[in-house]
N, C-alpha and C. Protein backbone atom coordinates (compact mmCIF):
# COMPACT_ATOMS: atom_id res chain seq x y z
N UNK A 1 6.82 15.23 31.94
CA UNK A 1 8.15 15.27 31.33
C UNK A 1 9.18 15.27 32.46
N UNK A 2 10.02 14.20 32.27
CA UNK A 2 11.43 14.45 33.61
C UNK A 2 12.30 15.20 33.15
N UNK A 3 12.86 15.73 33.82
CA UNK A 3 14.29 16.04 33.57
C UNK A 3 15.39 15.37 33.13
N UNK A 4 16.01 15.46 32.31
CA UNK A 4 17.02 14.49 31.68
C UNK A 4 18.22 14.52 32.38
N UNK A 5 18.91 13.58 32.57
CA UNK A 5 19.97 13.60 33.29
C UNK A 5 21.74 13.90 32.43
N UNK A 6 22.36 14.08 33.36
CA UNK A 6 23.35 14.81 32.78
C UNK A 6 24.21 14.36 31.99
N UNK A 7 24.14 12.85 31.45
CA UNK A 7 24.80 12.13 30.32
C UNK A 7 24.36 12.58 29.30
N UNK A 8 23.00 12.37 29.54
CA UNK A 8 22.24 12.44 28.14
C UNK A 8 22.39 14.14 27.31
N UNK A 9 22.21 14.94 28.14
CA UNK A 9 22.99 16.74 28.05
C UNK A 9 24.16 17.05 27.43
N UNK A 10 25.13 15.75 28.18
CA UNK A 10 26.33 15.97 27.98
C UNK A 10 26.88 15.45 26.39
N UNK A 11 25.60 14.37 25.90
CA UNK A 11 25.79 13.98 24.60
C UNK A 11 25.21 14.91 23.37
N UNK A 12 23.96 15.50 23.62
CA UNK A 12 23.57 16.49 23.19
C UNK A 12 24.30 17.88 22.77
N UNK A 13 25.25 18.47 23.85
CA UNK A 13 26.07 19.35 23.70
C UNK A 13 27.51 19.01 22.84
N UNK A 14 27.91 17.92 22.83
CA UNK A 14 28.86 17.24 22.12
C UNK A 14 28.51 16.92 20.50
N UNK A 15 26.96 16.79 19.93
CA UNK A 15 26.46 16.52 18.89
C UNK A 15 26.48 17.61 18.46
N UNK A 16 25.95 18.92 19.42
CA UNK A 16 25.88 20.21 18.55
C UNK A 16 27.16 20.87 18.18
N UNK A 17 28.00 20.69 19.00
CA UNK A 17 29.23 20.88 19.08
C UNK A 17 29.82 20.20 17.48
N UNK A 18 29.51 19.35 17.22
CA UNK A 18 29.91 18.65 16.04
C UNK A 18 29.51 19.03 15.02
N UNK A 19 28.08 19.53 14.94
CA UNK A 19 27.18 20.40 13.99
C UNK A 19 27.79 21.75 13.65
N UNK A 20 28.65 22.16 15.09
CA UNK A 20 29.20 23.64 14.74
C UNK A 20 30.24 23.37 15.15
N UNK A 21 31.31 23.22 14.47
CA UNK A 21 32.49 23.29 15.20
C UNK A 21 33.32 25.26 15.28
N UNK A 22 33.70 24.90 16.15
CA UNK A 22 34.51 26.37 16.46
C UNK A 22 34.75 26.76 14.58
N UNK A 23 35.89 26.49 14.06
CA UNK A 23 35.92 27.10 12.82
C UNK A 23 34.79 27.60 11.80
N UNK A 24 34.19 26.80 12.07
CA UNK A 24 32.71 26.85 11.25
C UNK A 24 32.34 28.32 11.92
N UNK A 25 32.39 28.33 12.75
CA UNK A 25 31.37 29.85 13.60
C UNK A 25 32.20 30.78 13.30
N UNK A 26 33.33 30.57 13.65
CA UNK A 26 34.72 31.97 13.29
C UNK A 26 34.39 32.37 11.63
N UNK A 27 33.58 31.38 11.32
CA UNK A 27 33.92 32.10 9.46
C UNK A 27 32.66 33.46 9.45
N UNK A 28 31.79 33.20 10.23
CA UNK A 28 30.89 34.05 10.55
C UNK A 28 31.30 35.82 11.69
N UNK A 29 31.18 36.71 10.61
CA UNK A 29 31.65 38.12 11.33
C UNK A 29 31.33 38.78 12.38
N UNK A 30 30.37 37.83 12.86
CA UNK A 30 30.00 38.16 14.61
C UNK A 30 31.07 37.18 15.48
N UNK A 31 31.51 36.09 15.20
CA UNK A 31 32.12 35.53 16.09
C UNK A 31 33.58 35.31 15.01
N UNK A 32 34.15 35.71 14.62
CA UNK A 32 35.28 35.84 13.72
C UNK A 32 36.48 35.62 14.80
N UNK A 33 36.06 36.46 16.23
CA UNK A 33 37.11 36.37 16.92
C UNK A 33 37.16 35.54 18.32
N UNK A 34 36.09 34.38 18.24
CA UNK A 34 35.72 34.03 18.97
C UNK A 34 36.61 33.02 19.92
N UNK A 35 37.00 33.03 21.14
CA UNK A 35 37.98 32.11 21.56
C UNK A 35 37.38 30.63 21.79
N UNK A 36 38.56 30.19 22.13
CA UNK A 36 37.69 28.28 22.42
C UNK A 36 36.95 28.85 23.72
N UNK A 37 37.61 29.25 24.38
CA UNK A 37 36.66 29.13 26.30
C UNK A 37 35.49 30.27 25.69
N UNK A 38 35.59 31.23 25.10
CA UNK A 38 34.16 31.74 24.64
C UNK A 38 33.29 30.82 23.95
N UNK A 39 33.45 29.87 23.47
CA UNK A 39 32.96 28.94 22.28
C UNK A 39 32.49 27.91 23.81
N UNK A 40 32.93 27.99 24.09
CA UNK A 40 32.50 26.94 25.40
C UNK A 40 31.35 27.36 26.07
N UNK A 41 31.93 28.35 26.65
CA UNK A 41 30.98 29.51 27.55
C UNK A 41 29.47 29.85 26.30
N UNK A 42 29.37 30.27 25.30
CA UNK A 42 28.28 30.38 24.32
C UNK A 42 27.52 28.36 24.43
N UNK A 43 28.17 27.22 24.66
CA UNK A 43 27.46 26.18 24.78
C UNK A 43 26.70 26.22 25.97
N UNK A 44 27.45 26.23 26.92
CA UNK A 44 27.46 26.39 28.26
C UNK A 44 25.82 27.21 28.62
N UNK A 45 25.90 28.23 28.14
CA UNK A 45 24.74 29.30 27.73
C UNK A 45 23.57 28.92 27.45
N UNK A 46 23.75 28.33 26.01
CA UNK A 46 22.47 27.50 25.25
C UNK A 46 22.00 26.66 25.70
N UNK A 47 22.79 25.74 26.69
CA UNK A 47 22.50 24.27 27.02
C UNK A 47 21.67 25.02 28.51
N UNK A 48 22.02 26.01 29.63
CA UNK A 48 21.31 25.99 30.48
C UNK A 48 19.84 26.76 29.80
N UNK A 49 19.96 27.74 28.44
CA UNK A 49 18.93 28.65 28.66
C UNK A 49 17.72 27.24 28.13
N UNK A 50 18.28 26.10 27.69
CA UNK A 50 17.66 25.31 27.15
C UNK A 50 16.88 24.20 27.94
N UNK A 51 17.44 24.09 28.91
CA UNK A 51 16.83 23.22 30.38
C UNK A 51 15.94 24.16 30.80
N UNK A 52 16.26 25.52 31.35
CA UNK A 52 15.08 26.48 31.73
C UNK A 52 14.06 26.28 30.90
N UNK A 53 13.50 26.30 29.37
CA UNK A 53 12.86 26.10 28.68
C UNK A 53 12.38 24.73 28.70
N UNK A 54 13.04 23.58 28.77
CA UNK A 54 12.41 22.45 29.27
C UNK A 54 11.70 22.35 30.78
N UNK A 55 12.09 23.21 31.59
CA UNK A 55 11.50 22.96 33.15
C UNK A 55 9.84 24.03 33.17
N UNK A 56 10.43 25.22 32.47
CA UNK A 56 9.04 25.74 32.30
C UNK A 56 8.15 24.89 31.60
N UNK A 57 8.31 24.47 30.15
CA UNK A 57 7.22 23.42 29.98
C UNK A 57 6.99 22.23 30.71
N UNK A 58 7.39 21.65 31.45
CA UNK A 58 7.62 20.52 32.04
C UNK A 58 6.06 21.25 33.31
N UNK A 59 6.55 22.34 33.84
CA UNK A 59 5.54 22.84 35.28
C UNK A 59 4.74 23.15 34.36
N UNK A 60 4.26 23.81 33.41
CA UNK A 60 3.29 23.91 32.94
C UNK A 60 2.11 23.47 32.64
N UNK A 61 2.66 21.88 32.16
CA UNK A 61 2.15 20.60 31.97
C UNK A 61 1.41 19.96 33.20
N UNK A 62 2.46 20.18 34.27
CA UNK A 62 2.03 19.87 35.59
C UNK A 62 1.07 20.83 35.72
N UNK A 63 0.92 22.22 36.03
CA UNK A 63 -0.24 22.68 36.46
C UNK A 63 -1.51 22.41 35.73
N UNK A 64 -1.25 22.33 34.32
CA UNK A 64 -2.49 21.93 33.27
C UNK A 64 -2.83 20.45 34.30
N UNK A 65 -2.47 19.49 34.16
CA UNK A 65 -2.77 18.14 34.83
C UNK A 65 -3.86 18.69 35.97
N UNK A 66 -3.17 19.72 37.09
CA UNK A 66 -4.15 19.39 38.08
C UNK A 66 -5.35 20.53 38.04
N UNK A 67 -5.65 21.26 37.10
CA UNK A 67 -6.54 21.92 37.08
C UNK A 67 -7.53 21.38 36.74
């Protein structure tokens, strides 16, 4: 598995972004007060904890291969 490059991320985060838009989340009483740069910063978040999760499976794969 490669790593995807940063267009393709950058379209991904823009789709989810569309899936949730800021208002949509504010109607919800955990983020009711949520700002745009927090709303950013919470993508920002998901999108790296989400590459970490792709790179661990990615080495994983690799070590399975050479065993």
């Amino acid at each position: 598995m490669q790593k995807p490059d940063s267009h393709t991320i950058q379209e991904a985060t823009q789709r989810a972004k569309q899936r949730l838009p800021i208002g949509e989340l504010q109607r919800r009483n955990k983020y009711k007060d949520i700002t745009e740069q927090e709303y950013n910063d919470l993508f920002d978040c998901a999108e790296t904890f989400s590459l970490l999760i792709l790179e661990s499976l990615s080495k994983e794969k690799v070590v399975e291969q050479e065993i």
